[in-house]
Protein backbone atom coordinates (compact mmCIF):
# COMPACT_ATOMS: atom_id res chain seq x y z
CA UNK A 1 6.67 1.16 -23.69
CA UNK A 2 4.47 1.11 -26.84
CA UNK A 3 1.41 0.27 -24.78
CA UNK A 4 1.43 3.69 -23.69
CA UNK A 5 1.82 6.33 -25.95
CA UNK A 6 2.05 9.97 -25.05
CA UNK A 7 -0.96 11.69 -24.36
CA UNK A 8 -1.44 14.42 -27.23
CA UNK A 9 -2.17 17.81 -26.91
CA UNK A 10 -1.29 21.13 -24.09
CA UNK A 11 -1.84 18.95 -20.79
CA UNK A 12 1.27 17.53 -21.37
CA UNK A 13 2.78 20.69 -21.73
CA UNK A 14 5.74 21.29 -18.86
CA UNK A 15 4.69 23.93 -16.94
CA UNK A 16 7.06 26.75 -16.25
CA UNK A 17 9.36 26.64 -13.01
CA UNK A 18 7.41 29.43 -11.35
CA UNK A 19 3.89 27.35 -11.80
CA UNK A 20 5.06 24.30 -10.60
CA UNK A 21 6.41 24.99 -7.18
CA UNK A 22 3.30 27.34 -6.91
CA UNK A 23 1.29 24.00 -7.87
CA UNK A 24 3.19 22.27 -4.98
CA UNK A 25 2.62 25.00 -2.28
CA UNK A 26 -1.14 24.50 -3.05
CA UNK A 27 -1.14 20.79 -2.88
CA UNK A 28 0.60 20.84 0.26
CA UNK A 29 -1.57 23.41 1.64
CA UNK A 30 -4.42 21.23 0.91
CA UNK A 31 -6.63 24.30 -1.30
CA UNK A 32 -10.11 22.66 -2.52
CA UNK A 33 -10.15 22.06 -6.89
CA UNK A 34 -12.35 20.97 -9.27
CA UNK A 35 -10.21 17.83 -10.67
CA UNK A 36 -12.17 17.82 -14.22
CA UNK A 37 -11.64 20.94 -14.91
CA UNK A 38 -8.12 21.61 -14.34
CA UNK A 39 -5.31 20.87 -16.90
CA UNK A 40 -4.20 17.51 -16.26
CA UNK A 41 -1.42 17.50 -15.69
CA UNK A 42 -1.60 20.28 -12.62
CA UNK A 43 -4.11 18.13 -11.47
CA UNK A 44 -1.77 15.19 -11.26
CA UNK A 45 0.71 17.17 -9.99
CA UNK A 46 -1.73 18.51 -7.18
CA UNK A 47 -2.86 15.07 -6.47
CA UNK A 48 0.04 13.30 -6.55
CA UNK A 49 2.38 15.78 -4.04
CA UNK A 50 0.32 14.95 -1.44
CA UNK A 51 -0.12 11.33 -2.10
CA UNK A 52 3.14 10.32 -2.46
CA UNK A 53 4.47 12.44 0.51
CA UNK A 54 1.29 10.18 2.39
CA UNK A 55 2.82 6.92 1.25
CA UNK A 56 6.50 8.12 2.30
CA UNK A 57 4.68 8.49 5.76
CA UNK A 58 3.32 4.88 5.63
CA UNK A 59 6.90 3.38 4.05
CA UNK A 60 8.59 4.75 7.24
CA UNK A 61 6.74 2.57 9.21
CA UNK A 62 8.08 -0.31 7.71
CA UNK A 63 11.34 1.16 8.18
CA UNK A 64 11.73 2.55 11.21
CA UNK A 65 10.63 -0.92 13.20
CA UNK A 66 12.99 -3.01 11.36
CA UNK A 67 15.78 -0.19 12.09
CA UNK A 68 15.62 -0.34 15.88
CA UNK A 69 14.22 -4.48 15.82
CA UNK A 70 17.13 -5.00 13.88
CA UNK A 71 19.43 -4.14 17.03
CA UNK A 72 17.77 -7.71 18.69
CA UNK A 73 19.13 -10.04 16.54
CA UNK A 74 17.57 -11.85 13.81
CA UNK A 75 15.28 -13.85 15.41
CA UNK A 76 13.31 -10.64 16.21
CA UNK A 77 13.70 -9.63 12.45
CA UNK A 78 11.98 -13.01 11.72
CA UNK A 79 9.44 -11.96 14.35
CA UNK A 80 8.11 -9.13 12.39
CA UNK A 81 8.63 -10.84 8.96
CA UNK A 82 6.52 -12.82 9.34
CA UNK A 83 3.91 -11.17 11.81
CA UNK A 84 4.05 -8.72 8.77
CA UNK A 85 3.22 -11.46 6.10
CA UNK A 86 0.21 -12.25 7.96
CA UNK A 87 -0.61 -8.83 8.70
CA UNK A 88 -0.62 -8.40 4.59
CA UNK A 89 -4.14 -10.11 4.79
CA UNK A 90 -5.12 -7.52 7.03
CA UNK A 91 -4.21 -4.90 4.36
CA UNK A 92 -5.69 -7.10 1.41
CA UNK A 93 -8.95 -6.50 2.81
CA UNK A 94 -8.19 -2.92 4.06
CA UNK A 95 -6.96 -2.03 0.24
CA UNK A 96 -9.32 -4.03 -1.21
CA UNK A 97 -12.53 -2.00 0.45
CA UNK A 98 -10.18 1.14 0.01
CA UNK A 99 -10.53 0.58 -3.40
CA UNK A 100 -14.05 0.59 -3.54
CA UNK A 101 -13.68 3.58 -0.99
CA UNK A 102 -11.97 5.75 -3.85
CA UNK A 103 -14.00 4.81 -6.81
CA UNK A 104 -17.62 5.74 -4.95
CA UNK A 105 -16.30 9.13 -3.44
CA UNK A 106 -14.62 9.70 -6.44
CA UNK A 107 -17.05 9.05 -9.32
CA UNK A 108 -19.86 10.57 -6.36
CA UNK A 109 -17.92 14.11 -6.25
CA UNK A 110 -16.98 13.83 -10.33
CA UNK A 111 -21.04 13.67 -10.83
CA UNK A 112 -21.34 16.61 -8.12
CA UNK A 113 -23.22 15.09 -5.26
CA UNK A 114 -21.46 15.66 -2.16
CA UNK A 115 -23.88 14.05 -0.29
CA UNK A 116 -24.35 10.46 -1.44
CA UNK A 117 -20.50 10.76 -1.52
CA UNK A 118 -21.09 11.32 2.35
CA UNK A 119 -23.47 8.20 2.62
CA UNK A 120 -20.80 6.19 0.98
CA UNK A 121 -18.16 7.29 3.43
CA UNK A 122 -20.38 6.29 6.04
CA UNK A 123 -21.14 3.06 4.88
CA UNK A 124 -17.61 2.07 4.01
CA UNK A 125 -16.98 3.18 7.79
CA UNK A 126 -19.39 0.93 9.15
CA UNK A 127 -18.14 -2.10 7.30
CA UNK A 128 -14.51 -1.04 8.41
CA UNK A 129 -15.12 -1.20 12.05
CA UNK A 130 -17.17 -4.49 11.94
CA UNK A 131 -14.61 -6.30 9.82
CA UNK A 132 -11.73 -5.18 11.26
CA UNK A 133 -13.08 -6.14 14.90
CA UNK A 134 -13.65 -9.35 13.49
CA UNK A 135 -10.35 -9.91 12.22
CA UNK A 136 -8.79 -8.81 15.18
CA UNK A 137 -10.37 -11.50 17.65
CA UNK A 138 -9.63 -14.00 15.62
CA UNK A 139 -6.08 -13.39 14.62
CA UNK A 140 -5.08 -12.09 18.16
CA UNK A 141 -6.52 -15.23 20.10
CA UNK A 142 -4.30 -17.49 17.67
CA UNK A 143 -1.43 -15.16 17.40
CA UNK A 144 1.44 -18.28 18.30
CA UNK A 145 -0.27 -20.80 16.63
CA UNK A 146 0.00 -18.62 13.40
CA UNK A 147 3.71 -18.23 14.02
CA UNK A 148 3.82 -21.76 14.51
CA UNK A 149 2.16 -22.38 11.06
CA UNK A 150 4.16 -20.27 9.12
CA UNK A 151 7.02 -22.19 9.98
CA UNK A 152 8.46 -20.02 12.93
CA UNK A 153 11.42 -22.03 14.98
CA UNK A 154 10.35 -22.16 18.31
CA UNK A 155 12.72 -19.02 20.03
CA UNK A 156 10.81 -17.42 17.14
CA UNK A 157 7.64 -18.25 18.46
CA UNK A 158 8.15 -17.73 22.12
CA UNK A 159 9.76 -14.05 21.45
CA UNK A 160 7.28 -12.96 19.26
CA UNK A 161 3.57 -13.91 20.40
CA UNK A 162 3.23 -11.09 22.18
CA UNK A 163 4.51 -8.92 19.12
CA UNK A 164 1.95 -10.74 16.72
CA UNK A 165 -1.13 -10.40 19.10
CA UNK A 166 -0.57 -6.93 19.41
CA UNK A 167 -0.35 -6.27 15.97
CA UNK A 168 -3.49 -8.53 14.89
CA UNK A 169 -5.29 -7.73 17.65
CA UNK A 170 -5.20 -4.04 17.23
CA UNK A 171 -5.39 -3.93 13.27
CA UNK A 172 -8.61 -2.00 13.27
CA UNK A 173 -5.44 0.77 13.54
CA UNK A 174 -4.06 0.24 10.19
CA UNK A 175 -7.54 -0.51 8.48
CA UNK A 176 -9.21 2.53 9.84
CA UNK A 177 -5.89 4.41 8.18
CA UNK A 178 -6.47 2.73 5.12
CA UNK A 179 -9.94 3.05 4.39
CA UNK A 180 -10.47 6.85 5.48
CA UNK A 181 -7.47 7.89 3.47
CA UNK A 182 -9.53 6.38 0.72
CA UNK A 183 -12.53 8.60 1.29
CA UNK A 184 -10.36 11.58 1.30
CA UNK A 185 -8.17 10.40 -1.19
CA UNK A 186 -11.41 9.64 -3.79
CA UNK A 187 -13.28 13.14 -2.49
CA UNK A 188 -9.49 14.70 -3.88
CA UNK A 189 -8.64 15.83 -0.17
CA UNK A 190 -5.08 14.21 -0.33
CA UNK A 191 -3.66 16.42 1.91
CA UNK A 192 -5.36 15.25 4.79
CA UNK A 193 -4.23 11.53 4.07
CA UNK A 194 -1.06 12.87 4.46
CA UNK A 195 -1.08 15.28 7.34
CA UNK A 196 -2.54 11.87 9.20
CA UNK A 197 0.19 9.46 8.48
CA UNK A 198 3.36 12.72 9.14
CA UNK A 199 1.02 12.69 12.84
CA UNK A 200 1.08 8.64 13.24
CA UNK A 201 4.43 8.13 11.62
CA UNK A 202 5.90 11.04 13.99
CA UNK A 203 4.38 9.37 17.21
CA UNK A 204 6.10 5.77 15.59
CA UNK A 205 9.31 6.97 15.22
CA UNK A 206 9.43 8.62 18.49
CA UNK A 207 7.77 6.43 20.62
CA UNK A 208 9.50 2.56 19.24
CA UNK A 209 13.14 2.96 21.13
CA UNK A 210 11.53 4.31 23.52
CA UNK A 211 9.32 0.82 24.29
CA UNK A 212 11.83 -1.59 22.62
CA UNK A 213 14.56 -0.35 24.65
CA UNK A 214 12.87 1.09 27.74
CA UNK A 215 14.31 4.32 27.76
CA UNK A 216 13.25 7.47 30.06
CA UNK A 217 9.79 6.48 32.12
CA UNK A 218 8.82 3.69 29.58
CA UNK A 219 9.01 -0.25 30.33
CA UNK A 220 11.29 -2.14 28.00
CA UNK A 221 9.20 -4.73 26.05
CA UNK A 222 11.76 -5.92 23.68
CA UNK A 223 10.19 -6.12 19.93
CA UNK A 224 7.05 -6.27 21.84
CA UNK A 225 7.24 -2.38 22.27
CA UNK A 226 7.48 -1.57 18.64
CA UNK A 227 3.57 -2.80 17.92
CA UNK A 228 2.77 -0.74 21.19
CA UNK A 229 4.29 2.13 19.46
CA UNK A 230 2.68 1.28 15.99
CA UNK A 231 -0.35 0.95 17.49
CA UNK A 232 -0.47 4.16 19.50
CA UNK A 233 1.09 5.73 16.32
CA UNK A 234 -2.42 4.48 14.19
CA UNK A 235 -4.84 4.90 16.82
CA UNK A 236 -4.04 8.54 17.53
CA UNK A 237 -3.93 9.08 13.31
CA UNK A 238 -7.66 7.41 13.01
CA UNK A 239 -8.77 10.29 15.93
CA UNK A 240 -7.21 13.05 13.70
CA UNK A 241 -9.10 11.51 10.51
CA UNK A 242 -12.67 11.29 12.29
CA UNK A 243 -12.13 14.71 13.21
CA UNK A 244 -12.01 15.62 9.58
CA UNK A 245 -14.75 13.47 8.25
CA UNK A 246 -17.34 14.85 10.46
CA UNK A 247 -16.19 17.76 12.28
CA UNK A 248 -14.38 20.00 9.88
CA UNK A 249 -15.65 21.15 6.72
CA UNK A 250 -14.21 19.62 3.19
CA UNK A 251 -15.32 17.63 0.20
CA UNK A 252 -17.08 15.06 2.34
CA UNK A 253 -18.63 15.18 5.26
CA UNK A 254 -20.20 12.13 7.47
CA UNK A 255 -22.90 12.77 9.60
CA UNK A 256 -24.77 10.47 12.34
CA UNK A 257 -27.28 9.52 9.86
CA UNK A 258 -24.77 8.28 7.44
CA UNK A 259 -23.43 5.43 9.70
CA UNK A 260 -26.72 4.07 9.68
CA UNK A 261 -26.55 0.57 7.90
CA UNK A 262 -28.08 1.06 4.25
CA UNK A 263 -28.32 -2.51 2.78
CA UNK A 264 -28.34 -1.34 -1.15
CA UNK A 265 -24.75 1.27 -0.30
CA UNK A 266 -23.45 -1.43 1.94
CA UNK A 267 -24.10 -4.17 -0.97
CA UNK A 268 -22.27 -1.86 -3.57
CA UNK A 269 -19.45 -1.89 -1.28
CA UNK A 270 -19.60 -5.41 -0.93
CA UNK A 271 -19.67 -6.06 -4.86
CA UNK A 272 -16.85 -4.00 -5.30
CA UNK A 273 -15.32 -4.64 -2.26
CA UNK A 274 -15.12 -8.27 -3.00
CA UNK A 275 -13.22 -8.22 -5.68
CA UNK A 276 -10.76 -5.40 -4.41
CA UNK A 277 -10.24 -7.97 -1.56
CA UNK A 278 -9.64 -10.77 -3.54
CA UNK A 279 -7.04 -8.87 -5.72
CA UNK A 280 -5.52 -7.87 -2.98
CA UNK A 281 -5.77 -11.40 -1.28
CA UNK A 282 -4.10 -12.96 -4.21
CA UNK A 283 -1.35 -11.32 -4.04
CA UNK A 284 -0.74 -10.51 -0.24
CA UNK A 285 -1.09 -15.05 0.16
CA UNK A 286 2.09 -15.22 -2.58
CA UNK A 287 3.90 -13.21 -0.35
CA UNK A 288 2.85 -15.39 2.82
CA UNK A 289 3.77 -18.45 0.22
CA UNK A 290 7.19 -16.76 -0.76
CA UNK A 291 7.92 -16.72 3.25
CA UNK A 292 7.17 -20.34 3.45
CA UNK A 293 9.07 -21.52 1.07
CA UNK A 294 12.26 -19.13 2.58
CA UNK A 295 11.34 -20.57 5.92
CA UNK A 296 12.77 -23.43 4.52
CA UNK A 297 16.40 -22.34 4.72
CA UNK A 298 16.57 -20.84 8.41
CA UNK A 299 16.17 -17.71 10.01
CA UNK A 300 19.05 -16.01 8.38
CA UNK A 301 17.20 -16.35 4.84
CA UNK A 302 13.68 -15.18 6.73
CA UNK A 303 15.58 -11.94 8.01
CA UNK A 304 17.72 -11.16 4.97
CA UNK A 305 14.80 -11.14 2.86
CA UNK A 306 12.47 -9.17 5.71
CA UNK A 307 15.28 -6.34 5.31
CA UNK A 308 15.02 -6.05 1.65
CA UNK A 309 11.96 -6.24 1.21
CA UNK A 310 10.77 -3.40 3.84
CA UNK A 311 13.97 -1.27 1.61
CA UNK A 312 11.55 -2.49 -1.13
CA UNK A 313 8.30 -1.37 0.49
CA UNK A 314 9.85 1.98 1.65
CA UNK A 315 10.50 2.89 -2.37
CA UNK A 316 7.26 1.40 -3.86
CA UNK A 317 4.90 3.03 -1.33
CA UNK A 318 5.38 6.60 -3.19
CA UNK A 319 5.15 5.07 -6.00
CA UNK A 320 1.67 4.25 -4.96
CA UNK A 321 0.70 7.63 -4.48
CA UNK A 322 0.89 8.60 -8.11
CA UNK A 323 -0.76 5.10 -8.86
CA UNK A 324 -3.81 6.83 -6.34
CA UNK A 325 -3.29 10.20 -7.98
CA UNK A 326 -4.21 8.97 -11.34
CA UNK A 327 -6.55 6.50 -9.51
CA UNK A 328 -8.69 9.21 -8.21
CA UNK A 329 -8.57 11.23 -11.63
CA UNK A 330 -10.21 8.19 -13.11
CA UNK A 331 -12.97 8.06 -11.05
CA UNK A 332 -13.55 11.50 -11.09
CA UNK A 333 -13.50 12.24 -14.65
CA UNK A 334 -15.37 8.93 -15.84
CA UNK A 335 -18.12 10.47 -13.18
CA UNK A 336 -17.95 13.95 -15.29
CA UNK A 337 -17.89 11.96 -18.15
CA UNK A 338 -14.25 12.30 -19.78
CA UNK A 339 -13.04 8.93 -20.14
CA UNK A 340 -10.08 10.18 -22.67
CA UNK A 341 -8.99 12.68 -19.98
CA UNK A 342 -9.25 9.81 -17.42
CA UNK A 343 -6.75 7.48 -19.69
CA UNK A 344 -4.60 10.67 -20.11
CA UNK A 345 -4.29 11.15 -16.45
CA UNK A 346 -3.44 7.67 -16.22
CA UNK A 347 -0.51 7.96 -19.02
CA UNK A 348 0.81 10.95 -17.18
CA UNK A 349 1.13 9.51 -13.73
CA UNK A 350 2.92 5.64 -15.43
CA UNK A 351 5.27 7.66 -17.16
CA UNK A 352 6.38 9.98 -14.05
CA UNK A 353 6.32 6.90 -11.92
CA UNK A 354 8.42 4.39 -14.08
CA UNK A 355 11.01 7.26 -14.37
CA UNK A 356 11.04 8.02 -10.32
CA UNK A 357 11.50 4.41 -9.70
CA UNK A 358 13.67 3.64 -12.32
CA UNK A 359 16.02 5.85 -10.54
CA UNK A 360 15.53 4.70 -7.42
CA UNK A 361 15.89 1.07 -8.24
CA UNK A 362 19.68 1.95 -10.11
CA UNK A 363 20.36 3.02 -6.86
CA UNK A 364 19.88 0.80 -4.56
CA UNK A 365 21.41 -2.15 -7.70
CA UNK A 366 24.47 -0.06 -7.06
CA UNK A 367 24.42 0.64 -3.21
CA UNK A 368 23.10 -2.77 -2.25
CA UNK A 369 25.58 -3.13 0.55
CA UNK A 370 25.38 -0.18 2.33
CA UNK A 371 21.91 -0.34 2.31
CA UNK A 372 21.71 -3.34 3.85
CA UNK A 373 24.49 -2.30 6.32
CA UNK A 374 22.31 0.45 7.75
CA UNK A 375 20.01 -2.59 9.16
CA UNK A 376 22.43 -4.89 10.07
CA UNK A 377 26.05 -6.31 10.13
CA UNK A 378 25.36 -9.68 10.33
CA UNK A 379 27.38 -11.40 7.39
CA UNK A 380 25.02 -14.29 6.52
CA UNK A 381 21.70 -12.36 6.67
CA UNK A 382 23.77 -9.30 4.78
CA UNK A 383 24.35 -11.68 2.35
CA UNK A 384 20.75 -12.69 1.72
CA UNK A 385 19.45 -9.29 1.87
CA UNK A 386 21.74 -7.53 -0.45
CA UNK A 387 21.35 -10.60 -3.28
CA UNK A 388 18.01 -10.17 -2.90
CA UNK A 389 17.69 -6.36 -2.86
CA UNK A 390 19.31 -6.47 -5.96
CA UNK A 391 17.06 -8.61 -7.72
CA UNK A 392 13.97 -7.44 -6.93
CA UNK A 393 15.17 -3.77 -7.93
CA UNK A 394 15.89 -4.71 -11.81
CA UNK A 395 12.20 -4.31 -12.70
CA UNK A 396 11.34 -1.40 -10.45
CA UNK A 397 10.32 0.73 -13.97
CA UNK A 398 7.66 -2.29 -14.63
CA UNK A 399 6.42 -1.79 -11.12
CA UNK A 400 5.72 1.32 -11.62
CA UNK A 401 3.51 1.73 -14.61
CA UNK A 402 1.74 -1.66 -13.20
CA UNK A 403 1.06 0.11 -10.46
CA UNK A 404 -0.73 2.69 -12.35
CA UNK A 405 -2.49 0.22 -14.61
CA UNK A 406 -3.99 -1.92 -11.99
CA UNK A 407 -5.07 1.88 -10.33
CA UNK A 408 -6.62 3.14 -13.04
CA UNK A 409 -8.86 -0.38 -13.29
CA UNK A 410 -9.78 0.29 -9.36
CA UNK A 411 -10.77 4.11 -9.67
CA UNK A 412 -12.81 3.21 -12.52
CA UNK A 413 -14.68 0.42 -10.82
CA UNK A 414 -13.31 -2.49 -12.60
CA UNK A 415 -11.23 -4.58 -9.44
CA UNK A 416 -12.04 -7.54 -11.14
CA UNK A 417 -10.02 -7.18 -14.02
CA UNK A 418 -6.87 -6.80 -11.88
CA UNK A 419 -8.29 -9.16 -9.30
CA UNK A 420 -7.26 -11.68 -12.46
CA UNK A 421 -4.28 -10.71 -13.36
CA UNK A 422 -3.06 -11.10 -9.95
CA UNK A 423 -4.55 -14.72 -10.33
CA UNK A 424 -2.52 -16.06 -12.67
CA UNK A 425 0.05 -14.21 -12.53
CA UNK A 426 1.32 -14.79 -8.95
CA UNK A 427 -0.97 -17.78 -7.46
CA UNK A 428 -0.55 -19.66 -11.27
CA UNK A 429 3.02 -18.21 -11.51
CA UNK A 430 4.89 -16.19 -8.71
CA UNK A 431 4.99 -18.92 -6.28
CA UNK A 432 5.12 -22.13 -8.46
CA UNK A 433 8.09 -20.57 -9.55
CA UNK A 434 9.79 -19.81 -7.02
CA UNK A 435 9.55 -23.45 -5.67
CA UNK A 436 10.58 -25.11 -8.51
CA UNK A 437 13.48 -22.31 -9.15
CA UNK A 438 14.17 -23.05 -5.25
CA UNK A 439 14.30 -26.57 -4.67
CA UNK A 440 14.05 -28.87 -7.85
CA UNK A 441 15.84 -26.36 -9.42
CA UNK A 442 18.95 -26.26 -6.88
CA UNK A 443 18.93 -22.58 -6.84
CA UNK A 444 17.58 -22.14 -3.34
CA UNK A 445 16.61 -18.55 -1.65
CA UNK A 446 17.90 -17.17 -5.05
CA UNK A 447 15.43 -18.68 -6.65
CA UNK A 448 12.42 -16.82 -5.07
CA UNK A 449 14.32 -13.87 -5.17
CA UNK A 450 14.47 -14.11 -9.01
CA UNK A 451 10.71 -15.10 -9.45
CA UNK A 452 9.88 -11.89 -8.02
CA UNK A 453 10.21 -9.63 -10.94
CA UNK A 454 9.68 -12.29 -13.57
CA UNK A 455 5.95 -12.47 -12.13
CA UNK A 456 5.63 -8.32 -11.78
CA UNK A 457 6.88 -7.75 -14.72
CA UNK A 458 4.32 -10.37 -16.62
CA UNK A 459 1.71 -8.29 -15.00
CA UNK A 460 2.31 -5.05 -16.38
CA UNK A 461 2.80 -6.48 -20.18
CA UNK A 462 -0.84 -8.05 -19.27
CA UNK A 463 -1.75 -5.05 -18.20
CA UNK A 464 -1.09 -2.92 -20.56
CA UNK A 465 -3.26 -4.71 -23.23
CA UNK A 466 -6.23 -4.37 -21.34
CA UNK A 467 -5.96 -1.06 -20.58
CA UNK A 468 -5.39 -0.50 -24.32
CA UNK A 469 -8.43 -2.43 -24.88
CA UNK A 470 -10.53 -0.24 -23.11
CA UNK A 471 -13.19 -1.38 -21.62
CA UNK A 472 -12.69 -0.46 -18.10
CA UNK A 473 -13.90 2.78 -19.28
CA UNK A 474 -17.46 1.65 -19.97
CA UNK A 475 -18.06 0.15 -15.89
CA UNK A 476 -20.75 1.89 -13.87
CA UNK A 477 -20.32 2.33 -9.79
């Protein structure tokens, strides 16, 4: 794309064959670098191993539980459909603090003090817990009555309470994940983000047969048993991450008198926070919106588009990890004080990323079918899945150099400019399009399928002007 040029000069430079898999042994090892100093492009490379190996960790999760739910028909598929689309809140305001959780730690250990990086970490932690005890009560008290109003038919309902309370209930799990995987992300410890979610993705996919399906000593609980397993999964990955943050040594390190509520750190969260949350909320409810308006065709539509769109999740989540690579090279260089070298980094990681998915999204154009197959053999929801599968995949390339974009605002401080993007281009567009291409328009489920990527792909175009324009470069944290 014109809007971004290549970045001139030797960072961009291939590195010989020898370098680069010595570049990978030391991100996956997890060795300590100064990310301002480095040549870019190793640094995105060191970054970015780690972070999209993290977010292959957290895609399995969405596709392991619809493999094995998958074998208990499709109302169970709708079960976790739409449990998921109102666990996406959960996430908005997980991501949306993580953001803030990146840029402070990040810009904090670009300007070279470790310790109010610390505080931050602390703080963020503190608001974590309290939120996400909050959201649990709330959410699990009401679990069926949320089903209900997201348009659930009632065998819906009655088989997957149990599954939704669970999940609500216990999303301090997930949020914990989220936000400390920030910290370490923004400090440039990426390896441990992804040593936590290979430990609470390994516990998932051993322990969700095992309670769906009651096999060996364990009780069979139906789709029930795959947030039990989830749940266990997270829980036992937030243990591993405190361990890090204030046991072992590293880039940051929180001690008791961190946690102690600071009103002016916990009020910079909260201003940057807020609008992380409302990006995130803006475009997490057009997803919830995009379910509503499928509920309106049956189950079969609700569970053909659940498949895709975990297929979808499972190649976008890496893709996220070079989005957080160049994230966290933003915030790190604009606190060093290189804001050309932060929109280098930036350029790097979209063009890497539109090229990855690219690729991935020919592929699963052409292997739809089989794709789908592996989930199910259901003819009508096969049908719905594949169709939409293969819509959603034509912009994949866009996705990823959004993706980027909307990072590089976020590690530089500046959620709000995403924040409205994601406005008007899904609440003012996504989902008024998909109604009117769904039902005055006659084309029905299609129809939200196609407003998928006609919404994405007005975001990166957006995007890329702004970031262009510059002035994300000039925010303060």
């Amino acid at each position: 794309m014109s809007e971004l040029p290549a970045a001139p000069g030797p960072a961009l430079s291939s590195p010989p064959a020898q370098s680069f898999w010595t570049s990978v042994r030391q991100a996956l090892r997890g060795e300590q670098h100064d990310y301002t100093a480095l040549p870019l492009k190793r640094a995105v490379l060191l970054l970015s191993v780690p972070m999209v190996l993290e977010m292959v960790m957290e895609s399995l999760f969405t596709i392991v539980d619809i493999f094995w739910v998958a074998r208990l028909g499709r109302d169970a598929i709708a079960v976790v459909g739409l449990t998921e689309s109102v666990m996406s809140l959960v996430y908005a305001v997980a991501i949306g603090i993580s953001f803030a959780a990146t840029a402070l730690v990040a810009r904090r250990i670009g300007e070279k003090n470790p310790a109010l990086a610390a505080q931050a970490a602390g703080q963020i932690l503190v608001l974590g817990i309290t939120l996400s005890a909050g959201i649990g009560l709330l959410l699990g008290v009401f679990a069926g009555d949320i089903l209900r109003l997201m348009g659930a038919e009632p065998a819906v309902v009655e088989q997957g309470t149990a599954y939704a309370r669970i999940m609500l209930g216990g999303n301090a799990t997930v949020f914990l994940i989220f936000l400390i995987n920030a910290i370490f992300r923004g400090a440039g410890d990426a390896t441990l983000a992804m040593r936590t979610l290979i430990l609470a993705n390994t516990l998932n996919i051993i322990l969700d047969p095992c309670f769906i399906f009651g096999w060996g000593p364990f009780p069979e609980m139906g789709v029930t048993g795959a947030a039990v397993a989830t749940n266990i999964g997270r829980g036992v990955g937030v243990l591993y991450q405190l361990w890090h943050l204030t046991a072992r040594p590293g880039h940051v390190r929180v001690r008791a008198n961190d946690l102690l509520p600071r009103a002016d750190s916990l009020l910079t969260i909260l201003r940057l926070s807020g609008n992380g949350v409302a990006q995130l909320l803006i475009s997490t409810t057009s997803w919830v919106g995009l379910y509503k308006i499928l509920a309106l065709f049956g189950s079969p539509v609700v569970a053909g588009y659940t498949i895709a769109i975990r297929v979808v999740i499972f190649a976008l989540m890496p893709a996220w990890g070079l989005a957080n690579a160049g994230s966290t090279l933003v915030g790190q260089n604009l606190g060093a004080h290189h804001p050309d070298r932060a929109a280098d980094a930036v350029k790097i990681a979209a063009r890497l990323n539109a090229l990855l998915l690219g690729a991935v999204g020919l592929l699963f154009i052409v292997f739809a079918r089989p794709i789908v197959g592996f989930f199910t053999t259901d003819p009508e929801v096969v049908g719905h899945a594949v169709r939409s599968l293969w819509i959603v995949s034509l912009a994949f390339p866009l996705y990823a150099i959004g993706m980027c974009l909307e990072g590089a605002f976020n590690g530089a401080g500046d959620p709000a400019t995403p924040t409205r993007l994601n406005f008007f281009c899904f609440w003012c567009g996504q989902v008024p399009l998909a109604w009117l291409l769904a039902v005055p328009g006659g084309l029905g489920p299609t129809g939200v399928f196609i407003a998928v990527p006609i919404s994405f792909t007005a975001l990166t175009l957006w995007s890329a002007v702004l970031f262009r324009a510059g002035k994300w470069k000039q925010k303060k944290v």
